[in-house]
N, C-alpha and C. Protein backbone atom coordinates (compact mmCIF):
# COMPACT_ATOMS: atom_id res chain seq x y z
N UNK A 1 6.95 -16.51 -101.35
CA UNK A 1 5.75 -15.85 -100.94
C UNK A 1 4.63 -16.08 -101.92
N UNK A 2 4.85 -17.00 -102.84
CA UNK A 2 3.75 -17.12 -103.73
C UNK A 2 2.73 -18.11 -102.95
N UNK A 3 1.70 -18.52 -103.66
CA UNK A 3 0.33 -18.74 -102.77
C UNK A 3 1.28 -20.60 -102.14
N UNK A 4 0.89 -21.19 -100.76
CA UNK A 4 1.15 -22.77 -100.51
C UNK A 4 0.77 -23.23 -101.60
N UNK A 5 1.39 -24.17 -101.02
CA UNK A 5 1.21 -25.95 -101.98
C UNK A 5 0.42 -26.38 -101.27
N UNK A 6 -0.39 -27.47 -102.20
CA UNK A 6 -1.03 -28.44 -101.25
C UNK A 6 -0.83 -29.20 -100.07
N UNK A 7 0.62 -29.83 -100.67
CA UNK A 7 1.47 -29.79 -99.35
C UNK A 7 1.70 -29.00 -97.82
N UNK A 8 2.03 -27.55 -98.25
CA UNK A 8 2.09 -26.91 -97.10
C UNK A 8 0.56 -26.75 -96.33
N UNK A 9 -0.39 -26.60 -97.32
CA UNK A 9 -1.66 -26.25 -96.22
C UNK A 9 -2.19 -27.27 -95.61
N UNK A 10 -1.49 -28.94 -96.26
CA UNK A 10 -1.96 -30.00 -95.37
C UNK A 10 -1.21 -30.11 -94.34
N UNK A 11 -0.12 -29.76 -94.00
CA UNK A 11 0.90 -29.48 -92.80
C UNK A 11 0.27 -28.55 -92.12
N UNK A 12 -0.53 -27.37 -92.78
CA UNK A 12 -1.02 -26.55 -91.70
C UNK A 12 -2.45 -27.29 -91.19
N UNK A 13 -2.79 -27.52 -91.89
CA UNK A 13 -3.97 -28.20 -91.83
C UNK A 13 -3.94 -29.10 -90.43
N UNK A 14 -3.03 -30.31 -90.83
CA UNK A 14 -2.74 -31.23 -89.22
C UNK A 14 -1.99 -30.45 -88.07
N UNK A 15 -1.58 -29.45 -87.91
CA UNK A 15 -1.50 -28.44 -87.78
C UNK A 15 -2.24 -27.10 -86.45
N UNK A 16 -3.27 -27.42 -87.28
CA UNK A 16 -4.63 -26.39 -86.43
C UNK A 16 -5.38 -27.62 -86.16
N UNK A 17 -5.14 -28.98 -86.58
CA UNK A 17 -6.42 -29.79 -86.16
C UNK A 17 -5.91 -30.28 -85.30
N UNK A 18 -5.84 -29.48 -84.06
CA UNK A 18 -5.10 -30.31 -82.43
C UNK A 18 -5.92 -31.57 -81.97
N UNK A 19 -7.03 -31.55 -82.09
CA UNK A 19 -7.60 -32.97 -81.40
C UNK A 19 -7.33 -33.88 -82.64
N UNK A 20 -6.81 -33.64 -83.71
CA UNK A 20 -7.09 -34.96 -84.56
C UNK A 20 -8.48 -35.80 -85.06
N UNK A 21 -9.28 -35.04 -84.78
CA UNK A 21 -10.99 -35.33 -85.62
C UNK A 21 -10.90 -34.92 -86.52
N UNK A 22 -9.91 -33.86 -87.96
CA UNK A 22 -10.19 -34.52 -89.24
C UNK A 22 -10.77 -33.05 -89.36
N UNK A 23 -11.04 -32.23 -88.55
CA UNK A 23 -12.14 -31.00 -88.62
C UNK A 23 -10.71 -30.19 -88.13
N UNK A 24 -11.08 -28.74 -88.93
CA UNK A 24 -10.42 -27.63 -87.77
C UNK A 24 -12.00 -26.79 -87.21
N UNK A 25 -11.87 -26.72 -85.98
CA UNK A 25 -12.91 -25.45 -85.65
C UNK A 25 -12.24 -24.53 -85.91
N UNK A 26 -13.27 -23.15 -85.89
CA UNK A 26 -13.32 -22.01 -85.89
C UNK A 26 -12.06 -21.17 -84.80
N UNK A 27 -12.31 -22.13 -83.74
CA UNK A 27 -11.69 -21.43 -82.52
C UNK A 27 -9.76 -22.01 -83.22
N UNK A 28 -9.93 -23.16 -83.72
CA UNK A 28 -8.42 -23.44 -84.17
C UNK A 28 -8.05 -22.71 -85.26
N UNK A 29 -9.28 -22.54 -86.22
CA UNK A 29 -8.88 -21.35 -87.34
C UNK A 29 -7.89 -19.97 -86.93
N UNK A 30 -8.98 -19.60 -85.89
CA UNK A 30 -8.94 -17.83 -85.54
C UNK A 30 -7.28 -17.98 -84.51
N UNK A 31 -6.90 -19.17 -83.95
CA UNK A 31 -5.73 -19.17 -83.46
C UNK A 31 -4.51 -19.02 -84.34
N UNK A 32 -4.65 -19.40 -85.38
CA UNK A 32 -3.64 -19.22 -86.70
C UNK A 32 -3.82 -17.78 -87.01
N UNK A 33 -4.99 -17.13 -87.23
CA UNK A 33 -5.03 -15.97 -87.77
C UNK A 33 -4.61 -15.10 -86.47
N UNK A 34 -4.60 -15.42 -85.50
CA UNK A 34 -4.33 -14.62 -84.20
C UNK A 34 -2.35 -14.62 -84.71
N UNK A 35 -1.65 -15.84 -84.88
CA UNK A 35 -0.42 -15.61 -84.68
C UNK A 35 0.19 -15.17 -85.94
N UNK A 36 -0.46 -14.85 -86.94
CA UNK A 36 -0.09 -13.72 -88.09
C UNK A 36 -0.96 -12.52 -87.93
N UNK A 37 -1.22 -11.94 -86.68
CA UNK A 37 -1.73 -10.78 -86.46
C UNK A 37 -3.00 -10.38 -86.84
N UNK A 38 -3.46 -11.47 -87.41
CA UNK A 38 -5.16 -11.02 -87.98
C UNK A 38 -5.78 -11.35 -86.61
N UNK A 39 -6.78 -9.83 -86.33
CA UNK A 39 -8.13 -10.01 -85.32
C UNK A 39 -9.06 -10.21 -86.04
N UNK A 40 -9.82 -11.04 -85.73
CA UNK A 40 -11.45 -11.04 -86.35
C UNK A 40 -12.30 -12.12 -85.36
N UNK A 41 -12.79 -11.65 -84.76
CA UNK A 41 -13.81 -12.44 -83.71
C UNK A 41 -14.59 -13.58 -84.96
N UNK A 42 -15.28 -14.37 -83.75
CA UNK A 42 -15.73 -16.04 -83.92
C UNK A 42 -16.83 -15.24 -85.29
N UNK A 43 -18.03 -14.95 -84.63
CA UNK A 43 -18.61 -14.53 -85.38
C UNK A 43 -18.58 -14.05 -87.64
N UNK A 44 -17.25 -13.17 -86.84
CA UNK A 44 -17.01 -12.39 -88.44
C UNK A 44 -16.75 -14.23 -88.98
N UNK A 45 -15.73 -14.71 -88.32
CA UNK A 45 -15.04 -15.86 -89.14
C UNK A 45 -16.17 -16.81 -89.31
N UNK A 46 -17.07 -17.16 -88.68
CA UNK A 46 -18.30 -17.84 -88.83
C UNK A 46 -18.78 -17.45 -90.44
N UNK A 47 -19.20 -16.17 -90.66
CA UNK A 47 -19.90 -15.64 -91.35
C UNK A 47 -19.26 -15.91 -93.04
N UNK A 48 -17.75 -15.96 -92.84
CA UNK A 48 -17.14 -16.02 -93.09
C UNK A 48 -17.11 -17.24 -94.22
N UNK A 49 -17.04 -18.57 -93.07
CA UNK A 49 -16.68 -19.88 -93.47
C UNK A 49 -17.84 -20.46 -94.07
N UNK A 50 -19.00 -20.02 -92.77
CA UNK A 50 -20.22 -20.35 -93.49
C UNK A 50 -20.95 -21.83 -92.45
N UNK A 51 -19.63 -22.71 -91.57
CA UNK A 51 -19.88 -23.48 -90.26
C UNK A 51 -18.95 -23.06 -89.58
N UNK A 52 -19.33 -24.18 -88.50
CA UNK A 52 -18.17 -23.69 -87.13
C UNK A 52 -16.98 -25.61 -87.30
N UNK A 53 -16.73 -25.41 -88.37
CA UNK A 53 -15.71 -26.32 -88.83
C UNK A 53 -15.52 -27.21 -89.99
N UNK A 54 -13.94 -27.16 -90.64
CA UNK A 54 -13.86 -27.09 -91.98
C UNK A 54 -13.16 -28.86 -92.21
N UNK A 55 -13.03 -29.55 -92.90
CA UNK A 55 -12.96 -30.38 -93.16
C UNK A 55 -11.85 -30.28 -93.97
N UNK A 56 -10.65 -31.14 -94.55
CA UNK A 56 -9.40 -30.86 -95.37
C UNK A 56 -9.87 -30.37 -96.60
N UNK A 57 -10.49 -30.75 -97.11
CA UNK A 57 -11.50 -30.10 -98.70
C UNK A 57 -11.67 -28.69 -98.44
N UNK A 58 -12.41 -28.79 -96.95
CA UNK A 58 -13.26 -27.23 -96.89
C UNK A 58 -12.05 -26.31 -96.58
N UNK A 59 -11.25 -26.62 -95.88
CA UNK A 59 -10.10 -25.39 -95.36
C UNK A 59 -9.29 -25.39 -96.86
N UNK A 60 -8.70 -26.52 -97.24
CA UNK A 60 -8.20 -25.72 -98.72
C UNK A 60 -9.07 -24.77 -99.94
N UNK A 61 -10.64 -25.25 -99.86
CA UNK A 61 -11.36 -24.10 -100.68
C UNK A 61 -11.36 -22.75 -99.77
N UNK A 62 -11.13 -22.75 -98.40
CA UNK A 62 -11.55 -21.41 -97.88
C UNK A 62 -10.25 -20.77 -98.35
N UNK A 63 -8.85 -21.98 -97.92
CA UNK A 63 -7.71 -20.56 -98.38
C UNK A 63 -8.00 -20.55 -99.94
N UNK A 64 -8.07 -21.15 -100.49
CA UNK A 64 -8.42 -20.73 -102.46
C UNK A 64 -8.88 -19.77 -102.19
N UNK A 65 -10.09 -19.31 -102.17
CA UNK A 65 -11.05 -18.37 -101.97
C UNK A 65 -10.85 -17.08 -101.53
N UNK A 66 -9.59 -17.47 -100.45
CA UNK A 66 -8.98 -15.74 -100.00
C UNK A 66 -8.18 -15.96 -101.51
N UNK A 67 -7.05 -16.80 -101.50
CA UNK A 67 -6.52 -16.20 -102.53
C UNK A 67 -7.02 -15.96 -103.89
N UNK A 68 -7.96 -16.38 -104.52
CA UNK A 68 -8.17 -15.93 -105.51
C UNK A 68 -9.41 -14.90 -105.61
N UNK A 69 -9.41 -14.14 -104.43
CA UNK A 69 -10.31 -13.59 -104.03
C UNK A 69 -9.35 -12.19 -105.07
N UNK A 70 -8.05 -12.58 -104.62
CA UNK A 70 -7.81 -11.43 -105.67
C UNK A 70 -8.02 -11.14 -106.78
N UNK A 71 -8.59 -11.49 -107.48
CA UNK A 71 -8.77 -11.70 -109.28
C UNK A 71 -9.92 -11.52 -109.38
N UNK A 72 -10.29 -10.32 -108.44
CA UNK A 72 -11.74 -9.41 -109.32
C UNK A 72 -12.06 -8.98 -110.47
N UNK A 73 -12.86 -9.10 -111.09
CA UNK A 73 -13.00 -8.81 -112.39
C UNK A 73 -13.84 -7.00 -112.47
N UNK A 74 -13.79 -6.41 -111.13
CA UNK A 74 -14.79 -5.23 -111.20
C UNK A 74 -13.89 -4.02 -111.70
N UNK A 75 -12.47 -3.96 -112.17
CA UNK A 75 -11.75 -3.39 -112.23
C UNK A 75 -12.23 -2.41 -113.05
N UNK A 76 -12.32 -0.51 -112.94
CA UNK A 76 -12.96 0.11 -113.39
C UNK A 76 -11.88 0.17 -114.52
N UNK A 77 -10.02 0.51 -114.81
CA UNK A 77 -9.58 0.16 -116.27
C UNK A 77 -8.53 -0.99 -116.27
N UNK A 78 -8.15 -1.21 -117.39
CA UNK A 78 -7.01 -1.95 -117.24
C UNK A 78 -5.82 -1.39 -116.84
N UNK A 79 -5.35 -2.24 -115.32
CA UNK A 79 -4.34 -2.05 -114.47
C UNK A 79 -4.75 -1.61 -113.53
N UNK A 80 -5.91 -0.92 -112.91
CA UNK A 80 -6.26 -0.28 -111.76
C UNK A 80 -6.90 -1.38 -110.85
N UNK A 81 -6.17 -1.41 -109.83
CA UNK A 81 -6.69 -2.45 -108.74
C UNK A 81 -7.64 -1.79 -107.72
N UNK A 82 -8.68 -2.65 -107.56
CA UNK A 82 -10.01 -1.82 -107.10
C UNK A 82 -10.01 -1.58 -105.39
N UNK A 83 -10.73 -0.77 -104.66
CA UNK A 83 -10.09 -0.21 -103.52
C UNK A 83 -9.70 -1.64 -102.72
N UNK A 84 -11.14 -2.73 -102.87
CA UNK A 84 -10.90 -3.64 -101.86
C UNK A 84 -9.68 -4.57 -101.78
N UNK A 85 -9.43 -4.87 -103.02
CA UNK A 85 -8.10 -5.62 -103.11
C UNK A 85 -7.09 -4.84 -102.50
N UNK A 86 -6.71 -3.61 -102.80
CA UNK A 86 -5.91 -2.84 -102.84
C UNK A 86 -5.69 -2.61 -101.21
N UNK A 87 -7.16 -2.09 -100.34
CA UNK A 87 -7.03 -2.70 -98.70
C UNK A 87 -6.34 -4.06 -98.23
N UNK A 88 -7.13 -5.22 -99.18
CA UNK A 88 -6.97 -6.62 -98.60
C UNK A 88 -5.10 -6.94 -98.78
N UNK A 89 -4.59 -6.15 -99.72
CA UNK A 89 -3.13 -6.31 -99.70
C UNK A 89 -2.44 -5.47 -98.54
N UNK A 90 -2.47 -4.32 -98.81
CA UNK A 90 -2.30 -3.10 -97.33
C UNK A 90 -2.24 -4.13 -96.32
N UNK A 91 -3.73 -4.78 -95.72
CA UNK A 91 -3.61 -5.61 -94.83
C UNK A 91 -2.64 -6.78 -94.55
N UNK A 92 -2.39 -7.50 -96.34
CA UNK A 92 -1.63 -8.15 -95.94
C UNK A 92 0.40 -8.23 -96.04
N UNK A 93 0.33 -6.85 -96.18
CA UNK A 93 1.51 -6.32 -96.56
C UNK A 93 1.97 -5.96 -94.71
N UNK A 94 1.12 -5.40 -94.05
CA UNK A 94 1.27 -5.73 -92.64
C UNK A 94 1.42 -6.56 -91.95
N UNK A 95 1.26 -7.72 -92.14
CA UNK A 95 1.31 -8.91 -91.79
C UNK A 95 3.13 -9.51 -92.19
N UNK A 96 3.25 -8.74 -92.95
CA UNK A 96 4.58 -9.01 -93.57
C UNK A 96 5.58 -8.09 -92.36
N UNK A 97 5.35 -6.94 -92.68
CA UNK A 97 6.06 -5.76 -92.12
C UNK A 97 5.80 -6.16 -90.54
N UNK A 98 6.91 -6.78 -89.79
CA UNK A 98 6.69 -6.72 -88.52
C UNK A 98 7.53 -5.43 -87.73
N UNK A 99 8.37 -4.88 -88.24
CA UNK A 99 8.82 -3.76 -87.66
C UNK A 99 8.00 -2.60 -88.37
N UNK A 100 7.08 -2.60 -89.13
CA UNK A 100 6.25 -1.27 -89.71
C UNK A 100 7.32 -0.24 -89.62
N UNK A 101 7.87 -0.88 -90.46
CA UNK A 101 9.23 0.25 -91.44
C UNK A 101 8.86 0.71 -93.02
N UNK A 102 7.84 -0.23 -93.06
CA UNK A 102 7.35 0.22 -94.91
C UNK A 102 8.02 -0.96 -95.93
N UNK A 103 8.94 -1.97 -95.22
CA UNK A 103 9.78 -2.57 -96.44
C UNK A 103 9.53 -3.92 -95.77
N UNK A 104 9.75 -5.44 -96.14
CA UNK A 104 9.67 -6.84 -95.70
C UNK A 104 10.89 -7.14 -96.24
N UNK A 105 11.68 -7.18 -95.26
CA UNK A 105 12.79 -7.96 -95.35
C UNK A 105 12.74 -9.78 -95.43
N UNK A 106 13.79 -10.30 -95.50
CA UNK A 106 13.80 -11.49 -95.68
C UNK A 106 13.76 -12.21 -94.26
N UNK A 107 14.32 -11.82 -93.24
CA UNK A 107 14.33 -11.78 -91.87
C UNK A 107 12.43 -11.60 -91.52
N UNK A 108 11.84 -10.78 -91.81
CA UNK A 108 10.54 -10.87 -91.66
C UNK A 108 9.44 -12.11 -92.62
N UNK A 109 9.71 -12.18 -93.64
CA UNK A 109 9.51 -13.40 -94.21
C UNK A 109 9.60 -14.41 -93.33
N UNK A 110 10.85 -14.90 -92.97
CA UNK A 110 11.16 -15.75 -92.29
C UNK A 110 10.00 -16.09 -90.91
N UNK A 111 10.20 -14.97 -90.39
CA UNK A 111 9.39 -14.82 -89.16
C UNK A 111 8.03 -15.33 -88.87
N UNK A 112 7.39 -14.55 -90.01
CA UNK A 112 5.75 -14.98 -90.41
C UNK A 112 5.94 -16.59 -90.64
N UNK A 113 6.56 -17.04 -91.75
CA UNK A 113 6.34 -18.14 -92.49
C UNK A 113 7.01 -19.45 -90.92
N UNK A 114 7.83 -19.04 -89.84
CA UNK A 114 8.01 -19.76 -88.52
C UNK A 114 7.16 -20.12 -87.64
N UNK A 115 6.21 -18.68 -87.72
CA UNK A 115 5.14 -18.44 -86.81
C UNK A 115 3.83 -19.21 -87.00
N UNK A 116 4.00 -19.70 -88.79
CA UNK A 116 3.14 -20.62 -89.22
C UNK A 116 3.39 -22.15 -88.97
N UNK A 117 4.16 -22.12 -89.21
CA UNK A 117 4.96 -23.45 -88.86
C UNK A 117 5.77 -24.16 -90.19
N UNK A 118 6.12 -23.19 -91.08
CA UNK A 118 6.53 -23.48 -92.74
C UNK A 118 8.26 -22.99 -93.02
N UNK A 119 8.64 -22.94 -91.62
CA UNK A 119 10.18 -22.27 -92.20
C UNK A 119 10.79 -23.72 -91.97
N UNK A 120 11.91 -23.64 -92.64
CA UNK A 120 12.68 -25.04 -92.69
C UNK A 120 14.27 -24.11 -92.14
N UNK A 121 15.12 -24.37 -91.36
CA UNK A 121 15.96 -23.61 -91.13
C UNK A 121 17.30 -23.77 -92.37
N UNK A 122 17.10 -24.81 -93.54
CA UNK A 122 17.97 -24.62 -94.45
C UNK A 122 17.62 -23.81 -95.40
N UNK A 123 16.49 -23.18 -95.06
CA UNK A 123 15.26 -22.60 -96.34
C UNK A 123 15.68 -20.97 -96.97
N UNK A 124 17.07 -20.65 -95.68
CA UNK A 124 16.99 -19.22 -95.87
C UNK A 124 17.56 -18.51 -97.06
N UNK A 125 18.00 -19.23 -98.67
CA UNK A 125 17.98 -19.15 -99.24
C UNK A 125 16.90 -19.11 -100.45
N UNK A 126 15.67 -19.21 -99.69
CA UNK A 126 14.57 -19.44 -100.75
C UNK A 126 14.48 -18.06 -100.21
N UNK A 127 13.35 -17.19 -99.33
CA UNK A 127 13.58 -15.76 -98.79
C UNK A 127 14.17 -14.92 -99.29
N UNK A 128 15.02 -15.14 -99.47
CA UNK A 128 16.42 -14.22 -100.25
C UNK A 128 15.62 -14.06 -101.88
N UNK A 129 15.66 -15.49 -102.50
CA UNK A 129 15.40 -15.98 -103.95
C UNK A 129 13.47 -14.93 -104.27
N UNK A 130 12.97 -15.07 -102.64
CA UNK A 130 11.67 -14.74 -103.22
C UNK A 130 11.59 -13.11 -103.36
N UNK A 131 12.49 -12.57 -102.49
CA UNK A 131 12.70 -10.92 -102.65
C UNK A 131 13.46 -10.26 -103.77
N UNK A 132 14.26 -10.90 -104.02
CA UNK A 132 14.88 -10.94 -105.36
C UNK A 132 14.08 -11.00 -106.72
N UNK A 133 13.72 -11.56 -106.94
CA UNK A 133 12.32 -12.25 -108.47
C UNK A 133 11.77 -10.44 -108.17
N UNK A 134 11.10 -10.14 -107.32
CA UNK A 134 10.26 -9.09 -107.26
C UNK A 134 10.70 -7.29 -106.96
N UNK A 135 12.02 -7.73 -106.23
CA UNK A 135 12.60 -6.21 -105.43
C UNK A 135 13.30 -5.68 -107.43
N UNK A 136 11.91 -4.72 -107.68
CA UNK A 136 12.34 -4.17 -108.61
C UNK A 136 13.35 -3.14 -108.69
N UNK A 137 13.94 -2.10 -107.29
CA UNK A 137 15.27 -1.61 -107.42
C UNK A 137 16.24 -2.19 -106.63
N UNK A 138 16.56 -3.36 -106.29
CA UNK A 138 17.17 -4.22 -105.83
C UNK A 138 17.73 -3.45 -104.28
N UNK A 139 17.27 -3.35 -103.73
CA UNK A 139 17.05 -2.81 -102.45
C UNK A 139 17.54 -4.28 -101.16
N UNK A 140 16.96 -5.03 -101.67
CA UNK A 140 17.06 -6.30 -101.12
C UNK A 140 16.10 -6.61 -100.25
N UNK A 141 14.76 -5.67 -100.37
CA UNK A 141 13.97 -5.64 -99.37
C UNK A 141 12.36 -5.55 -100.69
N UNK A 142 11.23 -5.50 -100.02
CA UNK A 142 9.68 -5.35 -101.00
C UNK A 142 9.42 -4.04 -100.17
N UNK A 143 9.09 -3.10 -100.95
CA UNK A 143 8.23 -1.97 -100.76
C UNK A 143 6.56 -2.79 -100.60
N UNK A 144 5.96 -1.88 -100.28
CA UNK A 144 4.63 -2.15 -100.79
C UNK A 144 4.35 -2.34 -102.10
N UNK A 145 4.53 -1.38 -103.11
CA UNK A 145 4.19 -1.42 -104.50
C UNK A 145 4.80 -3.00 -105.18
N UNK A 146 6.02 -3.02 -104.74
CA UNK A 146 7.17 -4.23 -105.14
C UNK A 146 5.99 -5.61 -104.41
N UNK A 147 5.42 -5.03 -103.39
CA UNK A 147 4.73 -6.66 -103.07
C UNK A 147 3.57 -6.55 -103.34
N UNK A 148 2.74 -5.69 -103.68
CA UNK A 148 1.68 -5.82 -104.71
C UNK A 148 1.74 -6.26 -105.80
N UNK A 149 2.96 -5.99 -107.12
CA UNK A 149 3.30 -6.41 -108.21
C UNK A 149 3.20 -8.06 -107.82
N UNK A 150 3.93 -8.16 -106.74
CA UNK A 150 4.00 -9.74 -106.70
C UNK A 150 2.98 -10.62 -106.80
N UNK A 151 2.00 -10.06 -105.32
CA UNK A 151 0.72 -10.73 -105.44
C UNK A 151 0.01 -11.08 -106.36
N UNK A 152 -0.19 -9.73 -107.20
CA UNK A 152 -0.91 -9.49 -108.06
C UNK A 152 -0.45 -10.94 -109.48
N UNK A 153 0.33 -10.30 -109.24
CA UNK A 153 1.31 -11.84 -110.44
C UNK A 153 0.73 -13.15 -109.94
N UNK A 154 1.25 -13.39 -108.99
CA UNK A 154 1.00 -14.66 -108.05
C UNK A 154 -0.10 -15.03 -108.32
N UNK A 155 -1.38 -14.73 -108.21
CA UNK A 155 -2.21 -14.84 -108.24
C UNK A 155 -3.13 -14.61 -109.48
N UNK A 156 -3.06 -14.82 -110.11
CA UNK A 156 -3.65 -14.07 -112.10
C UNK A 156 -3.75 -15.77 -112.94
């Protein structure tokens, strides 16, 4: 669950670019974000990207950009994560949680990372390996807090 490889986002990349022009539109963007549960109309994502289509350069700076979107520096002390991050994980801690039980199993991992098009079916030992590193009472599952720690790591 730590951030893709270059690798993987060029797989996603050819991927969302169904016609093969080298571009993803907007409308191929928001279809990816549709099948990991994110809504956000053309518009927001427009506003967003900044055109109405990203180029292999431009779609890997846009995902940079979410992800290191985490590493605000507005933090009022040291260790306190500021509300928006703290939403933008919530959000994406849902994205995880497909039974909204409170915990991401490895089975849900799986799910998301299929739905993307990134599961390998010999892979289900990495899943396991990535809940493990982080499931601080060995539960075998991520709380929220347990997948914030992660992110938060992940990303620093």
């Amino acid at each position: 669950m730590s951030p893709l490889n270059t690798d993987d986002l060029h797989r996603i990349f050819q991927k969302l670019d169904q016609n093969g022009d080298g571009f993803v539109s907007l409308n191929e963007l928001k279809c990816l974000l549709e099948k990991i549960e994110i809504q956000i109309s053309l518009n927001e994502l427009e506003s967003l990207v900044g055109k109405m289509s990203l180029d292999l350069l431009g779609f890997l700076f846009f995902y940079d950009t979410i992800v290191k979107k985490n590493t605000n520096n507005d933090q009022n002390e040291v260790g306190e994560v500021d509300k928006d991050l703290e939403s933008d994980l919530t959000k994406a801690f849902k994205v995880y949680d497909l039974n909204g039980d409170g915990f991401i199993s490895c089975e849900e991992i799986q799910d998301v990372l299929l739905r993307l098009g990134l599961w390998k079916e010999h892979c289900s030992g990495d899943s396991m390996n990535m809940i493990k590193v982080y499931d601080t009472n060995s539960d075998g599952m991520l709380d929220f807090e347990e997948f914030k720690n992660m992110m938060l790591l992940t990303n620093s």
